[in-house]
C-alpha atoms as a PDB file:
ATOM      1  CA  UNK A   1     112.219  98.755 126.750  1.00  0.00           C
ATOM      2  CA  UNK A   2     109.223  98.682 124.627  1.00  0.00           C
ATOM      3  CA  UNK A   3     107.721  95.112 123.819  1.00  0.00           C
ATOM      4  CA  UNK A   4     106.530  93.687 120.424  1.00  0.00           C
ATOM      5  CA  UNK A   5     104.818  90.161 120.291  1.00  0.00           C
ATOM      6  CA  UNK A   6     103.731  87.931 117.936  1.00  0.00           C
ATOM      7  CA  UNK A   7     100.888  85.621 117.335  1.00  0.00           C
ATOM      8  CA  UNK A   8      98.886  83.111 115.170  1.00  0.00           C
ATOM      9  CA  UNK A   9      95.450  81.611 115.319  1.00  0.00           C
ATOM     10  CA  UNK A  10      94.889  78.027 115.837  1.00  0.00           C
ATOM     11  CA  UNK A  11      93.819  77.263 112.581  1.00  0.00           C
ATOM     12  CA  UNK A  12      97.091  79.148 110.779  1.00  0.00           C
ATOM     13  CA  UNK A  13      94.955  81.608 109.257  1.00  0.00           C
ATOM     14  CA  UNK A  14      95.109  84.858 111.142  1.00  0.00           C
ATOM     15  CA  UNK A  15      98.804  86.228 112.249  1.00  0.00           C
ATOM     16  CA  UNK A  16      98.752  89.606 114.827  1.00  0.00           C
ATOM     17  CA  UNK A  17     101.916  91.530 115.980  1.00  0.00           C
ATOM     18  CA  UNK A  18     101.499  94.133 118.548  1.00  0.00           C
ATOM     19  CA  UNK A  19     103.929  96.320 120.062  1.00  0.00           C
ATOM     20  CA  UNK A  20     103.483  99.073 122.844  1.00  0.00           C
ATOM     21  CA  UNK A  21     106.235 101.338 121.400  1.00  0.00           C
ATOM     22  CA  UNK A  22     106.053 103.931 124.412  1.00  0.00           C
ATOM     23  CA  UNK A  23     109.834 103.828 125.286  1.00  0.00           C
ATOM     24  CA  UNK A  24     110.717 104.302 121.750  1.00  0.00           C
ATOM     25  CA  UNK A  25     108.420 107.129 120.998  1.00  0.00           C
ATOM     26  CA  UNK A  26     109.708 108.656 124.169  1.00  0.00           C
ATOM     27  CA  UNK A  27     113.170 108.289 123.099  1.00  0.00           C
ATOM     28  CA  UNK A  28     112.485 110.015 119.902  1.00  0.00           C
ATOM     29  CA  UNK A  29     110.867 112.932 121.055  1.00  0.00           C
ATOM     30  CA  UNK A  30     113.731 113.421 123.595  1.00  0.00           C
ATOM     31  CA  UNK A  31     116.105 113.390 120.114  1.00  0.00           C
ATOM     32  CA  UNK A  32     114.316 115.548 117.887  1.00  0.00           C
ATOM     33  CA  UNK A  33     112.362 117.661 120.236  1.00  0.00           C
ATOM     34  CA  UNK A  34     108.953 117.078 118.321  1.00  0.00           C
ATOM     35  CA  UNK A  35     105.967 119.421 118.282  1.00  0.00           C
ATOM     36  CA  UNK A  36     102.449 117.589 119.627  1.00  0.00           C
ATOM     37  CA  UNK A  37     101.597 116.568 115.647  1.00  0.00           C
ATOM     38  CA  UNK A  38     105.436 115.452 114.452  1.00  0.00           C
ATOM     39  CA  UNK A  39     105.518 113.266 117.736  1.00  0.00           C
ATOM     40  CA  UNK A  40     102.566 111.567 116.296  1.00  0.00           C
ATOM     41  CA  UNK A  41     103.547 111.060 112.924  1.00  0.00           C
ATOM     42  CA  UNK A  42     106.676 109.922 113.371  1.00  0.00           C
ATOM     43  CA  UNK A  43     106.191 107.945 116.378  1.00  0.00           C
ATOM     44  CA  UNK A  44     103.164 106.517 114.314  1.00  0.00           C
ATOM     45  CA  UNK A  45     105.780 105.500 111.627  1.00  0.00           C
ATOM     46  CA  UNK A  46     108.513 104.071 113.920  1.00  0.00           C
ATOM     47  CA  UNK A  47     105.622 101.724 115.459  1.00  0.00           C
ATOM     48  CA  UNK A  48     104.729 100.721 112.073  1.00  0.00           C
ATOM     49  CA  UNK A  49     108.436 100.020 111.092  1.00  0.00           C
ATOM     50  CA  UNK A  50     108.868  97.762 113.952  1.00  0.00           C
ATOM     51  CA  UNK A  51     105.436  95.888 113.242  1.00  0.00           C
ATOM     52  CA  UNK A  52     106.734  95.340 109.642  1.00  0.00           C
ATOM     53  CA  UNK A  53     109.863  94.800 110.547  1.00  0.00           C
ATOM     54  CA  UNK A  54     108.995  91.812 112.741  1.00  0.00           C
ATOM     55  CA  UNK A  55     107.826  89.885 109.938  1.00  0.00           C
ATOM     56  CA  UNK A  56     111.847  89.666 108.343  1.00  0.00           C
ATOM     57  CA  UNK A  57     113.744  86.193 108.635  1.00  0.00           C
ATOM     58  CA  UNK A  58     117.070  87.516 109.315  1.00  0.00           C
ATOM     59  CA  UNK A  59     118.586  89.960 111.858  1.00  0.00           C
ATOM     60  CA  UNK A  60     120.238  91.481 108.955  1.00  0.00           C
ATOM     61  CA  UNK A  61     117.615  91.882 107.084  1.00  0.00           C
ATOM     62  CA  UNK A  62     115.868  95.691 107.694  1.00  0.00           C
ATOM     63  CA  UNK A  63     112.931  98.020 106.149  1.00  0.00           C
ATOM     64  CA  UNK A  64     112.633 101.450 106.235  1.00  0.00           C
ATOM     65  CA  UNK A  65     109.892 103.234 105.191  1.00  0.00           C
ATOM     66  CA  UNK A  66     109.425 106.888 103.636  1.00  0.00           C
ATOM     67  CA  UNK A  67     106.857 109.197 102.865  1.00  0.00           C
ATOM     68  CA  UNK A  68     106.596 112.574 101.123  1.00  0.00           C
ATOM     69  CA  UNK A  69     103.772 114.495 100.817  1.00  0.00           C
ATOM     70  CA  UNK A  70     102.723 118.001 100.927  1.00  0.00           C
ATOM     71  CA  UNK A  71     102.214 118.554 104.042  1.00  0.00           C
ATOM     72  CA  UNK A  72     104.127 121.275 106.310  1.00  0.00           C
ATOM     73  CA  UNK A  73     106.231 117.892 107.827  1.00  0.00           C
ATOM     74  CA  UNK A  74     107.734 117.250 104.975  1.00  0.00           C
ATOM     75  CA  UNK A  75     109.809 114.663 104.367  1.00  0.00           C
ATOM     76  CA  UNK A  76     109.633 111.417 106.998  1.00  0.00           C
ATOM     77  CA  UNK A  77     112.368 108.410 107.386  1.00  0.00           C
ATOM     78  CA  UNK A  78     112.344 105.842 109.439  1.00  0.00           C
ATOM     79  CA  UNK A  79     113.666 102.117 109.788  1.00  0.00           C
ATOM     80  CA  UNK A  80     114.379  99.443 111.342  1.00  0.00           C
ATOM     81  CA  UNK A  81     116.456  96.221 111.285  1.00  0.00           C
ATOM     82  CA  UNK A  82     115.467  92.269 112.268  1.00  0.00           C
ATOM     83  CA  UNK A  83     116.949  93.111 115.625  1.00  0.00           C
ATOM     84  CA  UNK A  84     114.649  95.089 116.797  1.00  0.00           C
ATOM     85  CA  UNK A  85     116.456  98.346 116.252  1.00  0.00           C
ATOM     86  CA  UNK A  86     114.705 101.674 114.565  1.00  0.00           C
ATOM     87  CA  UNK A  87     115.659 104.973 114.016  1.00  0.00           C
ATOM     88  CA  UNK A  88     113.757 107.633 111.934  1.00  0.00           C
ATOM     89  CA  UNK A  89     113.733 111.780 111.526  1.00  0.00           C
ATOM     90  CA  UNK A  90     111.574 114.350 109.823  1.00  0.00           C
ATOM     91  CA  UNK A  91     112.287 117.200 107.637  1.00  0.00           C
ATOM     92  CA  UNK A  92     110.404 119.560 109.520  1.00  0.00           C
ATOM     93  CA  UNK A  93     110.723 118.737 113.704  1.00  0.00           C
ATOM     94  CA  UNK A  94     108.031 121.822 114.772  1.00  0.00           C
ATOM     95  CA  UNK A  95     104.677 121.904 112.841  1.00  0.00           C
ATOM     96  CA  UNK A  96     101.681 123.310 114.189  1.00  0.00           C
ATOM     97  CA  UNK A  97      98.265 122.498 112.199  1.00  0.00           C
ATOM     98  CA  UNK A  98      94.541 123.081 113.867  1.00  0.00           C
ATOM     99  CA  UNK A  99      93.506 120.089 116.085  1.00  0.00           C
ATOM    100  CA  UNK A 100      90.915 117.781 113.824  1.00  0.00           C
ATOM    101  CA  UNK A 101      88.666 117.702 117.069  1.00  0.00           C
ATOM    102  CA  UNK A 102      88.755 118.953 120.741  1.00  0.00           C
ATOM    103  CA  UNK A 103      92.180 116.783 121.595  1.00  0.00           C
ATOM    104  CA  UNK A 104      92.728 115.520 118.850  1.00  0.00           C
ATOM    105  CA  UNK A 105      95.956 115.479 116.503  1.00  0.00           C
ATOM    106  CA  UNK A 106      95.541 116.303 112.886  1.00  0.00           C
ATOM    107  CA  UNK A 107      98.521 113.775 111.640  1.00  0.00           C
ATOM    108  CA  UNK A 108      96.862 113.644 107.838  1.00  0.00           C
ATOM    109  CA  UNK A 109      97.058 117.727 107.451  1.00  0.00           C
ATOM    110  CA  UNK A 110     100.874 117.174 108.887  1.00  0.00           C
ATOM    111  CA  UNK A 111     101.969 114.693 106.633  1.00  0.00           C
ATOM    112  CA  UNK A 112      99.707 115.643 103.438  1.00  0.00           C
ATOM    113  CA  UNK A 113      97.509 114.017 101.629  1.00  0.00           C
ATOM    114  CA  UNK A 114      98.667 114.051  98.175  1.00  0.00           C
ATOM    115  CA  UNK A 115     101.999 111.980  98.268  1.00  0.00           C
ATOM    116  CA  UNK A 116     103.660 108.389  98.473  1.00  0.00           C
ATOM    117  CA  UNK A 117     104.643 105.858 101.089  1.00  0.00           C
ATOM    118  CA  UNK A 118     107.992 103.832 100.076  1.00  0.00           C
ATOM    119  CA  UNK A 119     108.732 100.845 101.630  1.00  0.00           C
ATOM    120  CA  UNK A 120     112.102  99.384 100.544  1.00  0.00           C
ATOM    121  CA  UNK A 121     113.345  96.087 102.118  1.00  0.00           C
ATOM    122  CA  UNK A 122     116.966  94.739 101.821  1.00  0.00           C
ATOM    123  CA  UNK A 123     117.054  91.232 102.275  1.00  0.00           C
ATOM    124  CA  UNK A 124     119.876  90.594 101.332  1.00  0.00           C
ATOM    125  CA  UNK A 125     118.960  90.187  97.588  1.00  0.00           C
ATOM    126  CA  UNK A 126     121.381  91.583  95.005  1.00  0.00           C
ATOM    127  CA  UNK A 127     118.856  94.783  95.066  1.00  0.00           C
ATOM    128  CA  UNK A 128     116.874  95.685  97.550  1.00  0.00           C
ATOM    129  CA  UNK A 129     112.646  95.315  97.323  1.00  0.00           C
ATOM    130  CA  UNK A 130     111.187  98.963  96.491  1.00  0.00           C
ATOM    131  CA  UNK A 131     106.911  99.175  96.833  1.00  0.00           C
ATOM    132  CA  UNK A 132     105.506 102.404  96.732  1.00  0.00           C
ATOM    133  CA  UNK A 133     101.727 103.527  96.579  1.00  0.00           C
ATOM    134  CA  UNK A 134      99.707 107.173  96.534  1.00  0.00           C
ATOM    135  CA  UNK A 135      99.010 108.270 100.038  1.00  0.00           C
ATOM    136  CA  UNK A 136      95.544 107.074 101.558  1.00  0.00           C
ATOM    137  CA  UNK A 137      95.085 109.746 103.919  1.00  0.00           C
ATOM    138  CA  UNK A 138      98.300 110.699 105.732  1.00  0.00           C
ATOM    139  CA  UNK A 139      97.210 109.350 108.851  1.00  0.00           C
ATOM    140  CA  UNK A 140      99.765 106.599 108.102  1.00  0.00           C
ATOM    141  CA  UNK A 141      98.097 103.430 109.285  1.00  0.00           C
ATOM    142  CA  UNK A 142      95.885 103.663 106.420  1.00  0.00           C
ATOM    143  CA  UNK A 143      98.868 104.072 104.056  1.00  0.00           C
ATOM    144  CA  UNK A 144     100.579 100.820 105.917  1.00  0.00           C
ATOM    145  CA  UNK A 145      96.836  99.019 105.208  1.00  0.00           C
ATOM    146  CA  UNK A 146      96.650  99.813 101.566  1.00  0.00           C
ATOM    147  CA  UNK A 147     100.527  99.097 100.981  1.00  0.00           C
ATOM    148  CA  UNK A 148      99.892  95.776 102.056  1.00  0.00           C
ATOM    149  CA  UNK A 149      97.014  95.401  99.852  1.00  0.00           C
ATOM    150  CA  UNK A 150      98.293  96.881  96.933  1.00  0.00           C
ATOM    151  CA  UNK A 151     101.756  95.972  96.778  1.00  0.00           C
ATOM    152  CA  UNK A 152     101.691  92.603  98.564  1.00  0.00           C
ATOM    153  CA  UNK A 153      97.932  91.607  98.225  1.00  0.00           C
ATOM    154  CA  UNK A 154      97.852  90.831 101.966  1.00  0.00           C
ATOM    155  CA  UNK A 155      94.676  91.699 103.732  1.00  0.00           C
ATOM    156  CA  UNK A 156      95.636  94.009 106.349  1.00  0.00           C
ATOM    157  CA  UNK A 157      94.244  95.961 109.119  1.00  0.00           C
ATOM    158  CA  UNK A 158      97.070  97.963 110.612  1.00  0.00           C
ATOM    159  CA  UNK A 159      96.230 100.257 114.100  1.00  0.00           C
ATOM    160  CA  UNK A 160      98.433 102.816 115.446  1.00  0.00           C
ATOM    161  CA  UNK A 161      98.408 105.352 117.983  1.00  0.00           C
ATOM    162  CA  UNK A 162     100.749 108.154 120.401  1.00  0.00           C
ATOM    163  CA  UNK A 163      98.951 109.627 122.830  1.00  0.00           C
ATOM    164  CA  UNK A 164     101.337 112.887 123.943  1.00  0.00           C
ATOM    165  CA  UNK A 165     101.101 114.666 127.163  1.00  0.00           C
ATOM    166  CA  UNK A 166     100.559 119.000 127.326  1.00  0.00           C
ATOM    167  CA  UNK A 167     104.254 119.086 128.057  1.00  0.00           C
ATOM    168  CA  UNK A 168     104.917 117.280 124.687  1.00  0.00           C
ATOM    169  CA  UNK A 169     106.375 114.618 126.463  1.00  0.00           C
ATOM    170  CA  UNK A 170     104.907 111.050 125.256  1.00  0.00           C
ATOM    171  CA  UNK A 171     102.238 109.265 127.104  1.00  0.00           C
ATOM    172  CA  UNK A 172     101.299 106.116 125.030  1.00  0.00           C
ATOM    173  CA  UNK A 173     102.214 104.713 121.845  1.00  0.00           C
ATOM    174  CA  UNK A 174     101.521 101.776 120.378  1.00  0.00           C
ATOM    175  CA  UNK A 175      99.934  99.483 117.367  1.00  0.00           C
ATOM    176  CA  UNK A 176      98.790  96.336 116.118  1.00  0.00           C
ATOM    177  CA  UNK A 177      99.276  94.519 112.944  1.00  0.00           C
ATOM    178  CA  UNK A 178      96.705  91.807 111.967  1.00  0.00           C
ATOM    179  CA  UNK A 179      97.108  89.901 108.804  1.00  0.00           C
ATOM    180  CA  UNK A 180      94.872  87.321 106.636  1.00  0.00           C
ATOM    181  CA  UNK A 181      96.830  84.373 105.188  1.00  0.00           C
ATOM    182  CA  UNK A 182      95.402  82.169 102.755  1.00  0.00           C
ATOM    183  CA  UNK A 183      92.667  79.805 104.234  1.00  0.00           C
ATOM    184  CA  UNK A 184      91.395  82.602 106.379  1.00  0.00           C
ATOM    185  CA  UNK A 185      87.379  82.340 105.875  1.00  0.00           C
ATOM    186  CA  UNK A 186      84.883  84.349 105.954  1.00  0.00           C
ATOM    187  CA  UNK A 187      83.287  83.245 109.034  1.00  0.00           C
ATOM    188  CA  UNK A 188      86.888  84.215 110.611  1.00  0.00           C
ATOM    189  CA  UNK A 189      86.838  87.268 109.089  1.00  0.00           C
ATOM    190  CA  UNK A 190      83.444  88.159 110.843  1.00  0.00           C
ATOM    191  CA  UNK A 191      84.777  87.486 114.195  1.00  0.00           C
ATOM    192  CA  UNK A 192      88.010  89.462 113.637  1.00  0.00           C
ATOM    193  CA  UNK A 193      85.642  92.329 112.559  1.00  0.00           C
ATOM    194  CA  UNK A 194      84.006  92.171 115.785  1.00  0.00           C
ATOM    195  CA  UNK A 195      86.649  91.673 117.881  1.00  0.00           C
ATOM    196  CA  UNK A 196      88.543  94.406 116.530  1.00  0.00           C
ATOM    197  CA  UNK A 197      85.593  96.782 117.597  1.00  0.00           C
ATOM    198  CA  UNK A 198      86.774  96.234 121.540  1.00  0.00           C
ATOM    199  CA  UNK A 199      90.009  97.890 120.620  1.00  0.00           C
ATOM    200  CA  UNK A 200      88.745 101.255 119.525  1.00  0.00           C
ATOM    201  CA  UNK A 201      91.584 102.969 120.207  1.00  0.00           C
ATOM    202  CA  UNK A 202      95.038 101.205 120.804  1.00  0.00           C
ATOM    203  CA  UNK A 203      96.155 104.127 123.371  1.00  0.00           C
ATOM    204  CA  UNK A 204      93.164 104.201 124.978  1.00  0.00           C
ATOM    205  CA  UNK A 205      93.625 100.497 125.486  1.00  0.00           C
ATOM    206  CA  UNK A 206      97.091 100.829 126.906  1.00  0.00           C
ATOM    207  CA  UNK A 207      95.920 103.576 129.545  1.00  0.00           C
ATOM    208  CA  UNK A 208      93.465 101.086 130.927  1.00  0.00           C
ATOM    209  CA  UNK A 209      96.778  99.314 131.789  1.00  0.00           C
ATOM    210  CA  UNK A 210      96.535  96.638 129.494  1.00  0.00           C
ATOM    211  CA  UNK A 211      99.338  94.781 127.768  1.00  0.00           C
ATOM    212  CA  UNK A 212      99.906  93.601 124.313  1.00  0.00           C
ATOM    213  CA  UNK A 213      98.747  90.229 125.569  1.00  0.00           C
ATOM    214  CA  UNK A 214      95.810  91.767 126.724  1.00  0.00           C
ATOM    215  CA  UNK A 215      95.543  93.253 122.934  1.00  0.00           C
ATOM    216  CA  UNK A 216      96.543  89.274 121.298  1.00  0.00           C
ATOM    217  CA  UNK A 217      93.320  87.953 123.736  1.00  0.00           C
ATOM    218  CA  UNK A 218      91.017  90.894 122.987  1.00  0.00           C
ATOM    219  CA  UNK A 219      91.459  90.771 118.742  1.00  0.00           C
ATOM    220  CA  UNK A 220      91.794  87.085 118.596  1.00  0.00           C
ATOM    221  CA  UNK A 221      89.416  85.849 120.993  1.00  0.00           C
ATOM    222  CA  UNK A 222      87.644  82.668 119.669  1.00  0.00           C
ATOM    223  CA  UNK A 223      91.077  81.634 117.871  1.00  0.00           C
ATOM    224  CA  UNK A 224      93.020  80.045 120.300  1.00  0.00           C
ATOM    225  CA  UNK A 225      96.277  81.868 119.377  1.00  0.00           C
ATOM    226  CA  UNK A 226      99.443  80.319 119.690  1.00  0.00           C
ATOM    227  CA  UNK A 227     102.548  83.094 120.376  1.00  0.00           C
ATOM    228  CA  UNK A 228     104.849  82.942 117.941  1.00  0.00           C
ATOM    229  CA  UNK A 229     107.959  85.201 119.164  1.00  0.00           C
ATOM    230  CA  UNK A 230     108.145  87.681 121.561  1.00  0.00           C
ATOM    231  CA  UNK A 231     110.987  90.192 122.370  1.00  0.00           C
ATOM    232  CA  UNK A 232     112.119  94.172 123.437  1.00  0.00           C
ATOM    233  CA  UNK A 233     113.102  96.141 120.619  1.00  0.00           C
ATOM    234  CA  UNK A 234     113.929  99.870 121.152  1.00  0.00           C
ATOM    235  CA  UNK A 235     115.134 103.198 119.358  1.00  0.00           C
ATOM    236  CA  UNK A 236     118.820 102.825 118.507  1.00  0.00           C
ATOM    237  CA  UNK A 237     120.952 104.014 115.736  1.00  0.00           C
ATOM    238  CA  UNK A 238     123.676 102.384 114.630  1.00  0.00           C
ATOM    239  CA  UNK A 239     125.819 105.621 113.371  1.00  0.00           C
ATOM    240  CA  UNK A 240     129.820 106.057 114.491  1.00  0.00           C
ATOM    241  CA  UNK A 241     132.878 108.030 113.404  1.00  0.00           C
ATOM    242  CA  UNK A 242     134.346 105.794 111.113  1.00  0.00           C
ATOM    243  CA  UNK A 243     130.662 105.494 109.150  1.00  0.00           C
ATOM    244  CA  UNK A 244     130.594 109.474 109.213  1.00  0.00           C
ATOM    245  CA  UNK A 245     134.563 109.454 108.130  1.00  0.00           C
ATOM    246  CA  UNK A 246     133.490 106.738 105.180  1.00  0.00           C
ATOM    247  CA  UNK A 247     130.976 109.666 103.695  1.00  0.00           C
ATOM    248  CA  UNK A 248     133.023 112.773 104.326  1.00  0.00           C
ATOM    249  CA  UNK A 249     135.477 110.874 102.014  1.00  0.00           C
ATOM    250  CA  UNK A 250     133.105 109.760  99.330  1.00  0.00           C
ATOM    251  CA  UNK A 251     132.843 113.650  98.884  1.00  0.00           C
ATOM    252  CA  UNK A 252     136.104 113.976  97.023  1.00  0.00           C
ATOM    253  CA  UNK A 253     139.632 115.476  97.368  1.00  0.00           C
ATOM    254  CA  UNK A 254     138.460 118.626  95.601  1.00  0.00           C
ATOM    255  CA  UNK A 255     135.356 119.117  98.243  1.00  0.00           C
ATOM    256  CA  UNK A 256     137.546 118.055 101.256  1.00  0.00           C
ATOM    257  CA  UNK A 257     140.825 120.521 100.321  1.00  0.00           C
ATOM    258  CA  UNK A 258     138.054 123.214 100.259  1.00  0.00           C
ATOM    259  CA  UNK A 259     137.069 122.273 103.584  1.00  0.00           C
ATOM    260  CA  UNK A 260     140.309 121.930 105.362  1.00  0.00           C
ATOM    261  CA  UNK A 261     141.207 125.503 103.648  1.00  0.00           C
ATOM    262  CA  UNK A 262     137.717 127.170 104.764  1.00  0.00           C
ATOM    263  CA  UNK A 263     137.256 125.407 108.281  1.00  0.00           C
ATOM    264  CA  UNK A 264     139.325 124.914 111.316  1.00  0.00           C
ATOM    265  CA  UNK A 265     136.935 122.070 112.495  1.00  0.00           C
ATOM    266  CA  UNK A 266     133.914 120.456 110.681  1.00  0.00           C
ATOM    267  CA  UNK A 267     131.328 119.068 112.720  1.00  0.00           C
ATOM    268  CA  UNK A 268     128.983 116.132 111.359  1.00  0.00           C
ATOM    269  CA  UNK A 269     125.684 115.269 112.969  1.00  0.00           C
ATOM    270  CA  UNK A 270     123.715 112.314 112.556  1.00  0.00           C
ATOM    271  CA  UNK A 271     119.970 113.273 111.427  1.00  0.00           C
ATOM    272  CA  UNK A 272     118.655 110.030 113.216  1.00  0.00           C
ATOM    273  CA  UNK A 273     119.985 110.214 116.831  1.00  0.00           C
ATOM    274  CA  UNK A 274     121.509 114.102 116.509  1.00  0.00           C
ATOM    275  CA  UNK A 275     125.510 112.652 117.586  1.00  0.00           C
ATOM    276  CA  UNK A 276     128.026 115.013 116.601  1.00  0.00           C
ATOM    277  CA  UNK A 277     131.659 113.838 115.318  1.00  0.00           C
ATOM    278  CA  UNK A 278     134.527 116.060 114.681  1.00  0.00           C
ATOM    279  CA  UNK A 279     137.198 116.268 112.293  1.00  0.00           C
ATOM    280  CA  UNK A 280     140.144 118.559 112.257  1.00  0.00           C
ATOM    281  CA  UNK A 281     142.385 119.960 109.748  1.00  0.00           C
ATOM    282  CA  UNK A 282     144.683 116.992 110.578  1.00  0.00           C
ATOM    283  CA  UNK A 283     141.935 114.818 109.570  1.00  0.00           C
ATOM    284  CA  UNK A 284     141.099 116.139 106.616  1.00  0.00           C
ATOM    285  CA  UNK A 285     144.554 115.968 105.253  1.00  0.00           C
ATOM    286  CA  UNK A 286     145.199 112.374 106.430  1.00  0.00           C
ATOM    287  CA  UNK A 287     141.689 111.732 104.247  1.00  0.00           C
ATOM    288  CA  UNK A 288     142.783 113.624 101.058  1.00  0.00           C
ATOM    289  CA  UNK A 289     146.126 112.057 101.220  1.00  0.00           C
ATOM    290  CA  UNK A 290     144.305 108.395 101.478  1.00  0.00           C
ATOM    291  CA  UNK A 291     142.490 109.024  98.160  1.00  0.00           C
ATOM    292  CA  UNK A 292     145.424 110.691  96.714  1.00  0.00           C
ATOM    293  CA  UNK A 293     147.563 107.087  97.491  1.00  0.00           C
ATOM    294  CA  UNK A 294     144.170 104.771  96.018  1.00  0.00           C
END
């Protein structure tokens, strides 16, 4: 299970999640069957999902974040609930783009550059919270900095990372979170800018076999952090037949008679975890006749 932790500096300025998100990422690529560069990007945004996410008050409560850009990728989903739970897919699953450098992943020519990141939040308001702001650079972490800055005026510094194998299997993943609240000084800020410069790479950190409490000690040395929560949160999607039933009926008796006439089964798959449900003729007409009684 992969772990996520939370912490906060002695002095109630500072707050840092971090999460090594390996098990998830792996679980991901095993769905979707990800080239090297979608791997990245979308493990890159189901890290960040669960680092946001960890800040919600409810287990009810969830986020899920989109972008769309130009790049080949296309469109990416992901999200993730207070539990712990995230799911996400992309429009495109195999993308090849040149390497940026000798081993390294080109995530911004994947994604785009020209675009938006949407973060909506349900909260269980009447509506649910909708921030959105031009892409940075595609790279994602970036976007997740300047969405906090722009849309919540919350200095951020957000650090993500999936290091995958020549097999395309998933080595590392991982990211970190760290967050000014007000009081922070500048004298704090300094040392968080210097700490942060032992963590170059969060990946890299993680293949020196070091733990997210190794990453709380490293970027908030000198602040006597106090853990806040801690807890496993993993890659699971909440989809079943009757959810799947509930949307082939919101289609309409005209759509669903053409269906049962054209097809002698109609299979559904889920986009997030790739389940299949089917649904017979039988099924069909017990559906048409149930919107035919409302």
């Amino acid at each position: 299970m992969a772990k996520l932790v939370r912490a906060i500096s002695d002095m109630g300025g500072v707050v840092l999640s971090v999460i090594d998100s390996t098990d998830i990422v792996k679980r991901m690529e095993e769905i979707h069957q990800t080239s090297a560069v979608v791997s990245a990007a979308l493990g890159r945004m189901l890290t960040a999902s669960q680092l946001m996410a960890s800040t919600l008050k409810h287990v009810d409560d969830s986020i899920t974040l989109r972008i769309k850009a130009d790049g080949p990728i296309g469109l990416i989903t992901v999200g993730c609930d207070g539990r712990g739970n995230c799911k996400g897919f992309v429009e495109n699953n195999i993308v090849e783009v040149p390497l940026k450098a000798p081993g390294k992943l080109d995530v911004g020519a994947a994604v785009g550059k020209n675009g938006y990141l949407y973060v909506v939040k349900d909260i269980g308001l009447k509506e649910p919270y909708i921030g959105s702001i031009p892409l940075e650079s595609g790279e994602i972490a970036e976007d997740i900095t300047a969405y906090y800055a722009y849309s919540e005026q919350i200095p951020t510094v957000c650090a993500l990372g999936v290091l995958v194998n020549p097999d395309l299997s998933i080595k590392r993943a991982g990211g970190y979170l760290l967050q000014l609240l007000p009081g922070a000084t500048e004298e704090e800020i300094t040392m968080l800018e210097n700490n942060i410069q032992n963590v170059p790479s969060i990946t890299a950190f993680f293949e020196q076999d070091k733990t997210v409490y190794d990453v709380i000690e490293t970027v908030l040395d000198g602040f006597n952090p106090n853990m806040l929560d801690e807890g496993e949160v993993s890659y699971h999607c909440d989809c079943n037949r009757d959810r799947v039933e509930k949307a082939l009926i919101s289609i309409g008796i005209k759509d669903l008679e053409m269906l049962r006439d054209e097809e002698e089964q109609i299979e559904m798959g889920c986009q997030y975890c790739d389940a299949k449900y089917y649904f017979s003729k039988e099924d069909l007409d017990k559906m048409i006749k149930s919107l035919k009684k409302a």
